[in-house]
C-alpha atoms as a PDB file:
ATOM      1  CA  UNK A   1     -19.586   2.495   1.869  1.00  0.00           C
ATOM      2  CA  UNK A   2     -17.359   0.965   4.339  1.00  0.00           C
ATOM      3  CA  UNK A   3     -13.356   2.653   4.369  1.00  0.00           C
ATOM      4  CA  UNK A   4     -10.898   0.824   3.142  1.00  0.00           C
ATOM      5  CA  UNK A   5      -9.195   1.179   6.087  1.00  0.00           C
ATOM      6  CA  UNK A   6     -11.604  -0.598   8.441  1.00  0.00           C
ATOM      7  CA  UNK A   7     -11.488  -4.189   5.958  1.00  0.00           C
ATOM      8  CA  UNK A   8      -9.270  -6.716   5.896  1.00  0.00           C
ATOM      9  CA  UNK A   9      -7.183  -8.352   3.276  1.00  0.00           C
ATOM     10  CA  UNK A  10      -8.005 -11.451   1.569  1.00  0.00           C
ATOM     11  CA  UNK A  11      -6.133 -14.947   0.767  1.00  0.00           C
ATOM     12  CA  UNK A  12      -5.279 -13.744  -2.631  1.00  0.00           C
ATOM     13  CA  UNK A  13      -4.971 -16.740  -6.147  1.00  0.00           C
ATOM     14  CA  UNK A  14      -3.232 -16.157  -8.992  1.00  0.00           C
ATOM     15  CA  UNK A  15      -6.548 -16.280 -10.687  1.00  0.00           C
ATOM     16  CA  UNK A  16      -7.869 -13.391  -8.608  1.00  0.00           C
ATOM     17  CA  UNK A  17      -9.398 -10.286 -10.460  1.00  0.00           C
ATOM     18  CA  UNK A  18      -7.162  -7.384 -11.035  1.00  0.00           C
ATOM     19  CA  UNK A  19      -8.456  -3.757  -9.775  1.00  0.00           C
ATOM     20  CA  UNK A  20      -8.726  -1.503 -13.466  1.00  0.00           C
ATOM     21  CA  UNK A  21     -10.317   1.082 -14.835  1.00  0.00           C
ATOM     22  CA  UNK A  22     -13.022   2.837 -13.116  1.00  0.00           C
ATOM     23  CA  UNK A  23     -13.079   0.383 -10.256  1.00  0.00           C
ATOM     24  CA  UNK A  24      -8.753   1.803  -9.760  1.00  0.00           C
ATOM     25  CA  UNK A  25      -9.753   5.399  -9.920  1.00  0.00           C
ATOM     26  CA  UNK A  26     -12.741   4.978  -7.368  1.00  0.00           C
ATOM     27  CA  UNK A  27     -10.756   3.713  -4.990  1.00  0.00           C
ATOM     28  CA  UNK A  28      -7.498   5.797  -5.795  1.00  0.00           C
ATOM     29  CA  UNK A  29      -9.929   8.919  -4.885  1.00  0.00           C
ATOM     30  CA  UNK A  30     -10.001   7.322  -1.770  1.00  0.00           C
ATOM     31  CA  UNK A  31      -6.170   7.495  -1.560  1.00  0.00           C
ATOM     32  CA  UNK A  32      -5.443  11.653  -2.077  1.00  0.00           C
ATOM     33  CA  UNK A  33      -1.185  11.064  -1.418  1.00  0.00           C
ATOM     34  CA  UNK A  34      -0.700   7.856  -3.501  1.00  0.00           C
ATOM     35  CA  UNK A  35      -0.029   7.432  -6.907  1.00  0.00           C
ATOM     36  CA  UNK A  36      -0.487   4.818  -9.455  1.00  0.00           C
ATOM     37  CA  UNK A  37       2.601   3.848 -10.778  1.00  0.00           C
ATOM     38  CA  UNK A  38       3.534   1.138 -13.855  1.00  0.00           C
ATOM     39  CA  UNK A  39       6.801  -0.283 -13.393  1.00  0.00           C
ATOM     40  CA  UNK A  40       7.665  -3.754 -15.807  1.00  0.00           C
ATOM     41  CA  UNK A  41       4.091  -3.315 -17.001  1.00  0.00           C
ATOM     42  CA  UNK A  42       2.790  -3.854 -13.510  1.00  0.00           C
ATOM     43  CA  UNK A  43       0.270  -1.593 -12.007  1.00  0.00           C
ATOM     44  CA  UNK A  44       1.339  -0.766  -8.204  1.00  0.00           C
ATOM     45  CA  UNK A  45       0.786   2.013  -5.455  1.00  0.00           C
ATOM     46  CA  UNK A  46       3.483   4.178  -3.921  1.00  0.00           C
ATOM     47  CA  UNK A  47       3.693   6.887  -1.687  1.00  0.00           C
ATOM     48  CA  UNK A  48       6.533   8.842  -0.206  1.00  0.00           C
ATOM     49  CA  UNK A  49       6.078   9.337   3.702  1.00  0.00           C
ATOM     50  CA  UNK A  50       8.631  12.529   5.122  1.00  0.00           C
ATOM     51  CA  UNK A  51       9.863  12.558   8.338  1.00  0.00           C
ATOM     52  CA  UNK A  52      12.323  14.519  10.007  1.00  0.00           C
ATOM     53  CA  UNK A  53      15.133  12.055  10.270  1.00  0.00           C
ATOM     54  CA  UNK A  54      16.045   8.767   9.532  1.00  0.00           C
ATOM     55  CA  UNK A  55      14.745   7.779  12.945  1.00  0.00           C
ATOM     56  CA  UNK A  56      11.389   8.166  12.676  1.00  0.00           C
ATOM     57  CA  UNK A  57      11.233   7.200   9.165  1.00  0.00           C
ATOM     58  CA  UNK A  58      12.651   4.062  10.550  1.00  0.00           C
ATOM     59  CA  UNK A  59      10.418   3.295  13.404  1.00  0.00           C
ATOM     60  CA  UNK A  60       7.235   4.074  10.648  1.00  0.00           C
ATOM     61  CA  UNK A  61       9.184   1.384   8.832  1.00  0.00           C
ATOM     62  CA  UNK A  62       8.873  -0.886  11.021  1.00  0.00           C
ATOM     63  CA  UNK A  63       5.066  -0.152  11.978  1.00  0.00           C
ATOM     64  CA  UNK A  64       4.407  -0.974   7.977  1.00  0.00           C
ATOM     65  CA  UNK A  65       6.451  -4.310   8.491  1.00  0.00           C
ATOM     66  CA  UNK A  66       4.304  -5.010  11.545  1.00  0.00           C
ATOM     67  CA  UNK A  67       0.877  -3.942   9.240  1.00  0.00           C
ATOM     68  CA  UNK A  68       2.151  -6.303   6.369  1.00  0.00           C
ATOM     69  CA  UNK A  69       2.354  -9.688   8.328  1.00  0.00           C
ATOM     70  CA  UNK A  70      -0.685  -8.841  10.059  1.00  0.00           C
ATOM     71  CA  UNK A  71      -2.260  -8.831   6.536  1.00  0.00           C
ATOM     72  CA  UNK A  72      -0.280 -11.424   5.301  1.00  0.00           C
ATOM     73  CA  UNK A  73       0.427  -8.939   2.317  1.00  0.00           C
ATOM     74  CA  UNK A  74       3.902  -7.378   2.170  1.00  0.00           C
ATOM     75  CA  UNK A  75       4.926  -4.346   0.371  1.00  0.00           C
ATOM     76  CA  UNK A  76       8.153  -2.860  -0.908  1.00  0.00           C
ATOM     77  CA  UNK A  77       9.651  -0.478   1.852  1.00  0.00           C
ATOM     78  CA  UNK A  78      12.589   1.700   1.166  1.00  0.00           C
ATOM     79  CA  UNK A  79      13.973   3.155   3.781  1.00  0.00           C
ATOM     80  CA  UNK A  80      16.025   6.846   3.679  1.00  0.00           C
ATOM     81  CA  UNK A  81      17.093   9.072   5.848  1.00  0.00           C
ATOM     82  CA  UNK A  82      14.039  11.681   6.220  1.00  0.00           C
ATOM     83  CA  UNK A  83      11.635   9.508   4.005  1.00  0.00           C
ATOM     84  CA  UNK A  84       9.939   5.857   3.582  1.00  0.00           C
ATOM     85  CA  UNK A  85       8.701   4.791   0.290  1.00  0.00           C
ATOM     86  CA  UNK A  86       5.599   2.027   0.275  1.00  0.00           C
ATOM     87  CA  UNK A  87       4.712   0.412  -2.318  1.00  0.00           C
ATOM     88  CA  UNK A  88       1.869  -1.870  -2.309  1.00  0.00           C
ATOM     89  CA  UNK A  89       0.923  -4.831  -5.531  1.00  0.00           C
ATOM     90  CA  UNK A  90       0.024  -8.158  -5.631  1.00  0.00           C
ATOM     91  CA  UNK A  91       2.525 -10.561  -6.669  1.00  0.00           C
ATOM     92  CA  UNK A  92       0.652 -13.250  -7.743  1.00  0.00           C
ATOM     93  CA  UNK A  93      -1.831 -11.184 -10.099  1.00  0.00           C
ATOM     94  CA  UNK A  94       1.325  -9.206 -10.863  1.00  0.00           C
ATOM     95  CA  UNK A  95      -0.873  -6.281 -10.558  1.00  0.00           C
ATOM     96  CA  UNK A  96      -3.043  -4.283  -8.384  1.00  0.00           C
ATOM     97  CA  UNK A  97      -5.702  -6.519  -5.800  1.00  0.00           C
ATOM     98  CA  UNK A  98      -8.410  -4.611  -4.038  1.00  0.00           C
ATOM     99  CA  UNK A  99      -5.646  -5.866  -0.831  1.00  0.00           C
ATOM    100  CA  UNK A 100      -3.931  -3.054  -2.134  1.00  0.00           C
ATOM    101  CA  UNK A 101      -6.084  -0.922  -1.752  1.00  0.00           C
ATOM    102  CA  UNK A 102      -6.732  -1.659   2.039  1.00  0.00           C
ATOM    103  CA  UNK A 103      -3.147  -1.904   2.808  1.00  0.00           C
ATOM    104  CA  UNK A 104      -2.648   1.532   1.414  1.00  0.00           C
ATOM    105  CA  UNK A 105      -4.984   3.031   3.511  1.00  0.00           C
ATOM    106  CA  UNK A 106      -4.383   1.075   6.491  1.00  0.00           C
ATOM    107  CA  UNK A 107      -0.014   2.253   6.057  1.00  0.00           C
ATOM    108  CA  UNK A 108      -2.067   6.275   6.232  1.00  0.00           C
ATOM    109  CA  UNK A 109      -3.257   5.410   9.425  1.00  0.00           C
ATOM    110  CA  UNK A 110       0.073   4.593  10.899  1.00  0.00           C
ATOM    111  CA  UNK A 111       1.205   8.589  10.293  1.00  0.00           C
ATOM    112  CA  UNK A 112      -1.105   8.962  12.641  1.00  0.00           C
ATOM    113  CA  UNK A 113      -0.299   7.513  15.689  1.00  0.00           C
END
C-alpha cells in the first residue's frame, strides 16, 4: 500500500464520500499522534505539535501554511507559545475526506526537517 504521505490531495465536491468506519480507523492506524475528534457533529483530525518556544512552533506554522496551499486544502492552525495545534476536515463534506488523511501525514513529515 502506498503512504499516505507520498499521495496527493484531490479537487474535493460537496458530494464527495466521507471517510467512516473501518475505512477511518485503517487509516487513523496509520496516524499513531492524531486523534479523531467530533466537534458540531463534525468528524476532524487534530494533533498537538511541542516545541520549545514560540519560535519554532511558529516557523512549523508556517511550513503547514506552506503544505496547505500546496494542497489546496487548508487546516485550522493555532498557534501558542511552545505548541501548534492542526486540525485537518473537509469543509465541504463537513467531515473527514481521505485529503485528510494525506494532509495529516504529510504536516508529520514537516517535524522532521
Amino acid at each position: 500500500m502506498e503512504q499516505l504521505s507520498e499521495l496527493q490531495c484531490e479537487a474535493c465536491r460537496a458530494d464527495a464520500p466521507r471517510v467512516d468506519g473501518d475505512e477511518a480507523a485503517s487509516l487513523m492506524s496509520t496516524l499513531p499522534e492524531w486523534q479523531l475528534l467530533e466537534v458540531d457533529g463534525i468528524n476532524q483530525l487534530q494533533r498537538v505539535y511541542k516545541f520549545r518556544n514560540f519560535k519554532l512552533a511558529w516557523e512549523f506554522a508556517d511550513k503547514v501554511a506552506e503544505l496547505a496551499e500546496a494542497e489546496g486544502h487548508h487546516p485550522a492552525i493555532l498557534l501558542e507559545w511552545g505548541s501548534c495545534s492542526v486540525t485537518w476536515w473537509t469543509h465541504k463534506i463537513k467531515g473527514l475526506h481521505k485529503n485528510d488523511f494525506i494532509c495529516a501525514a504529510k504536516t508529520d513529515l514537516l517535524c522532521e526537517d
